[in-house]
Protein backbone atom coordinates (compact mmCIF):
# COMPACT_ATOMS: atom_id res chain seq x y z
CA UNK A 1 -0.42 16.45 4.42
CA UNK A 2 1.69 16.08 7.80
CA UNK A 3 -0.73 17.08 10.92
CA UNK A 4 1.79 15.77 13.50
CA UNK A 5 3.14 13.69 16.09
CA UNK A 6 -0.36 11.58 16.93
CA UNK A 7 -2.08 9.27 14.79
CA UNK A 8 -6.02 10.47 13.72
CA UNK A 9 -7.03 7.01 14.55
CA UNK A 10 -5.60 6.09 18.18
CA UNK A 11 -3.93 9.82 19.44
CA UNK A 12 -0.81 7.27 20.77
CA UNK A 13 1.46 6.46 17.94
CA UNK A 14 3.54 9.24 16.91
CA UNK A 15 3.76 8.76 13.09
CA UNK A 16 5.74 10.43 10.32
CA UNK A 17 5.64 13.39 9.41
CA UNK A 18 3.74 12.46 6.09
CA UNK A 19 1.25 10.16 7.91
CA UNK A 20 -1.66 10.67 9.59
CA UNK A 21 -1.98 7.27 11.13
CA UNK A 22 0.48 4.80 12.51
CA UNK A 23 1.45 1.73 10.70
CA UNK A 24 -0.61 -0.59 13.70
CA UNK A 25 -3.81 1.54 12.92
CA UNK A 26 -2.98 1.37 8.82
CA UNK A 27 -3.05 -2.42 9.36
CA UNK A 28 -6.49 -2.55 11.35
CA UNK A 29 -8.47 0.41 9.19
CA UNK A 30 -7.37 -1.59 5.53
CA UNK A 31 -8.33 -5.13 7.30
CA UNK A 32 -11.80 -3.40 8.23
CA UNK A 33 -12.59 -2.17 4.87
CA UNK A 34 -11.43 -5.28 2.77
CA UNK A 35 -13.87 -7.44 5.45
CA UNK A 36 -16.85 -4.66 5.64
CA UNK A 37 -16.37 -5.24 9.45
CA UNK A 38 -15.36 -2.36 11.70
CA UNK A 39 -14.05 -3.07 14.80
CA UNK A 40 -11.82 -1.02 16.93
CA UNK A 41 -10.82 -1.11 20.55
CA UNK A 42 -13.80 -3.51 21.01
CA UNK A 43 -16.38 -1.42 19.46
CA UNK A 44 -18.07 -2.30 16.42
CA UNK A 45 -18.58 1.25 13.99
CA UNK A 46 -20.70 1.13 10.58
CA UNK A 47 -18.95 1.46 7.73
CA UNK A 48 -20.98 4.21 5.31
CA UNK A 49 -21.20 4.19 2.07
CA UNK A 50 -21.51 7.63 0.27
CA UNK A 51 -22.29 9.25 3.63
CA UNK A 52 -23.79 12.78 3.76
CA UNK A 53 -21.02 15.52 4.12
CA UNK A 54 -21.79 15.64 8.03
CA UNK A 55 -19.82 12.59 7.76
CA UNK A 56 -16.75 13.30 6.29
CA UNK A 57 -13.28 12.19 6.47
CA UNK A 58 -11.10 13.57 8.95
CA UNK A 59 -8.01 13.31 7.24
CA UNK A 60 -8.86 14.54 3.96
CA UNK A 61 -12.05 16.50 4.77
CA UNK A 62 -14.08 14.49 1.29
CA UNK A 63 -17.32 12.65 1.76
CA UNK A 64 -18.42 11.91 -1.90
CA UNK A 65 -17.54 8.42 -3.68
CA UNK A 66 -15.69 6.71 -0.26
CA UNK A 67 -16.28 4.60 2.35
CA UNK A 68 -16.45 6.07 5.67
CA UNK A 69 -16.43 4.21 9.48
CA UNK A 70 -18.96 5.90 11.32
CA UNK A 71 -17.63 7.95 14.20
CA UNK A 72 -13.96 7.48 13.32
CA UNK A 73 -14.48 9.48 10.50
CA UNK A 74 -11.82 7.41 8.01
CA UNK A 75 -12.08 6.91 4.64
CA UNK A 76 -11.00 4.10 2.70
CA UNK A 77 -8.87 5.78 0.00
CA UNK A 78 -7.42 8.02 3.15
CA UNK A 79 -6.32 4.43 4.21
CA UNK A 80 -5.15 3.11 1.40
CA UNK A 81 -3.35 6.37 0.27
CA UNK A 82 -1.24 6.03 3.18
CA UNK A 83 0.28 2.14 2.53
CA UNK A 84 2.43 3.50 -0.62
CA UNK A 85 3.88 6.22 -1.45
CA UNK A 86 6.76 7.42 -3.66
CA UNK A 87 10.05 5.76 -2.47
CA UNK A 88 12.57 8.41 -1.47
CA UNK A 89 10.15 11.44 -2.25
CA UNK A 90 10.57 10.76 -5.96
CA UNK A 91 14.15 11.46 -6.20
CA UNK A 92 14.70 7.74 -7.66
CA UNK A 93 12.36 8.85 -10.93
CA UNK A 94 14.32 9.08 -13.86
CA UNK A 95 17.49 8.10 -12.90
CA UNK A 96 19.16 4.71 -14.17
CA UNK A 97 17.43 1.68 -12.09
CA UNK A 98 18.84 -2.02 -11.35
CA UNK A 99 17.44 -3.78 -15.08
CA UNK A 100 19.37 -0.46 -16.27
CA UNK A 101 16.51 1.51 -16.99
CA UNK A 102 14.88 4.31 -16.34
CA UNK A 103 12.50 4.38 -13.27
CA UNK A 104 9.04 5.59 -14.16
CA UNK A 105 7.37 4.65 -10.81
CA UNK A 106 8.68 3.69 -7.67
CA UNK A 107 6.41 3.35 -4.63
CA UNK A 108 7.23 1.99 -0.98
CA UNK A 109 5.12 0.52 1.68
CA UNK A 110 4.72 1.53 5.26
CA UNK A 111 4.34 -2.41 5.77
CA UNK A 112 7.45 -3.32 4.87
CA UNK A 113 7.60 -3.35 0.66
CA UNK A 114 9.25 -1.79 -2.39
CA UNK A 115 8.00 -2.14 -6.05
CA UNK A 116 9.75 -0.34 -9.54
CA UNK A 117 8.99 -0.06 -12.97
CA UNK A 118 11.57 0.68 -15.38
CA UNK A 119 11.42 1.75 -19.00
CA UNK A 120 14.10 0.32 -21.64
CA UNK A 121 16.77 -1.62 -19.83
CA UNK A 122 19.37 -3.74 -20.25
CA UNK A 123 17.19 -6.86 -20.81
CA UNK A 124 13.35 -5.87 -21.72
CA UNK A 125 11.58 -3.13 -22.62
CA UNK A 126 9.82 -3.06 -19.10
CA UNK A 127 11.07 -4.53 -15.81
CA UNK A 128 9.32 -5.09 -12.22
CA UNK A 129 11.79 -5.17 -9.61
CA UNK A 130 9.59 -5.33 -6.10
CA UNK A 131 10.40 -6.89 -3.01
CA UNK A 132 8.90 -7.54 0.59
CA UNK A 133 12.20 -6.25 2.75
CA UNK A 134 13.82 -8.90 4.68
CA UNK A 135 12.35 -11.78 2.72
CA UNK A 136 12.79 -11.39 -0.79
CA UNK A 137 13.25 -9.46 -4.32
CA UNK A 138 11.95 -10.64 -7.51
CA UNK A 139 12.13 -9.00 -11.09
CA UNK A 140 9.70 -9.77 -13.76
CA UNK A 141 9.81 -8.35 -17.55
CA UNK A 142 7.13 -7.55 -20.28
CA UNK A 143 7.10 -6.09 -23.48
CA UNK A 144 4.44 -3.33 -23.38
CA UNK A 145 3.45 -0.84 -20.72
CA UNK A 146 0.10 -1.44 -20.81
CA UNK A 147 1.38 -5.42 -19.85
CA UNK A 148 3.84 -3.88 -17.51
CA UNK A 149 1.38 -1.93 -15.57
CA UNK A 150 -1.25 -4.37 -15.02
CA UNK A 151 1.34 -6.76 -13.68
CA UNK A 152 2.57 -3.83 -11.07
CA UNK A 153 -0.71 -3.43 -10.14
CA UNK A 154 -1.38 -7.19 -9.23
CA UNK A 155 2.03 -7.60 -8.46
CA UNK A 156 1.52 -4.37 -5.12
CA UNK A 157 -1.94 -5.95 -4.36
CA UNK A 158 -0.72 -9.36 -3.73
CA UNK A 159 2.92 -7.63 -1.33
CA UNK A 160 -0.11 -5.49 0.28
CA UNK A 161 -2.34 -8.34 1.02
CA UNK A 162 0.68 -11.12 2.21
CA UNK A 163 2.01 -8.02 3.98
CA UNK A 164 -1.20 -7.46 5.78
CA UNK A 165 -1.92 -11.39 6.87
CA UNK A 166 -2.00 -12.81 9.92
CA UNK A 167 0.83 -14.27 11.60
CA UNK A 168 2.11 -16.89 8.77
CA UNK A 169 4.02 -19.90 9.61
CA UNK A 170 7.53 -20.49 7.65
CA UNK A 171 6.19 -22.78 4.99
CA UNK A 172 3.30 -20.68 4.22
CA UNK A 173 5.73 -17.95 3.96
CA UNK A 174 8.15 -20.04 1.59
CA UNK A 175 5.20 -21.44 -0.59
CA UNK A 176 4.14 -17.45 -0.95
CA UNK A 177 7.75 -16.72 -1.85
CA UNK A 178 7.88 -19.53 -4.57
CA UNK A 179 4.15 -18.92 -5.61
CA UNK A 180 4.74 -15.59 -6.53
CA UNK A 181 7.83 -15.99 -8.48
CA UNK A 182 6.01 -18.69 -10.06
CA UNK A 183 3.13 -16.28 -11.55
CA UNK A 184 5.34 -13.37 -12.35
């Protein structure tokens, strides 16, 4: 997947070597697709739906079933592709986790997150362990997988979207914190 030094979306940023855009642009492209508004370096793009294949992604050359910002040439599931990916490069799967179970999945933000699922430990069949680095960790349990990966699923949707908020003052931040706990 790595292209690089540059980032697709401003040619500044170097990014990693599995990236193909830098965390600022990450942050921009997701807030543009979750508002249907493109703007970028005070231009305002169309965002296509379905385009024709003239259109296609830059980063992953597909067209078909994505949303595409006309002239950047980004898709959506480029974009969100990019905010998680396996923590340490998969070496954590299978091996003994912190509920003292076995991690099944194990993904890590570029904004700043971690989130693991592991299978028969110490205390419930299923655990959550996530965390927004620098702020907090939280563990949740269930009793089924099916249970257990619904709640990951919400649980990385709501890290994504606090992570991707605008500037948040400390209470809102606490009452997130708490919140959050609160629901899982």
């Amino acid at each position: 997947m790595a292209h690089g030094l540059k980032c697709y979306c401003c040619g500044r940023n170097q990014t990693s070597d599995a990236h193909y855009y830098c965390r600022d642009c990450l942050v921009k492209l997701k807030n543009m697709f979750d508002t249907n508004r493109a703007v970028f370096d005070g231009e305002e793009y169309e965002i296509l739906e379905n385009p024709y294949h003239s259109c296609h992604c830059i980063s992953c050359g597909e067209h078909e079933n994505r949303r595409i910002i006309d002239t950047l040439l980004i898709c959506d599931k480029c974009v969100e592709s990019e905010l998680w990916e396996q923590a340490d490069n998969g070496l954590t799967l299978n091996t003994v986790g912190s509920e003292y179970g076995i991690i099944v999945k194990d993904e890590e933000s570029v904004l700043g997150a971690r989130i693991t699922i592991e299978n028969n430990g110490a205390t419930a069949p299923y655990a959550i362990t996530c965390g927004i680095y620098g702020l907090f960790v939280h563990t949740a349990f269930f009793g089924t997988v099916i249970e257990a990966n619904i709640k990951y699923d919400e649980m990385k949707k709501e890290m994504q979207a606090f992570l991707l908020a605008e500037a948040l003052n400390e209470a809102d931040i606490s009452d997130w914190c708490r919140d959050f706990a609160d629901r899982y």
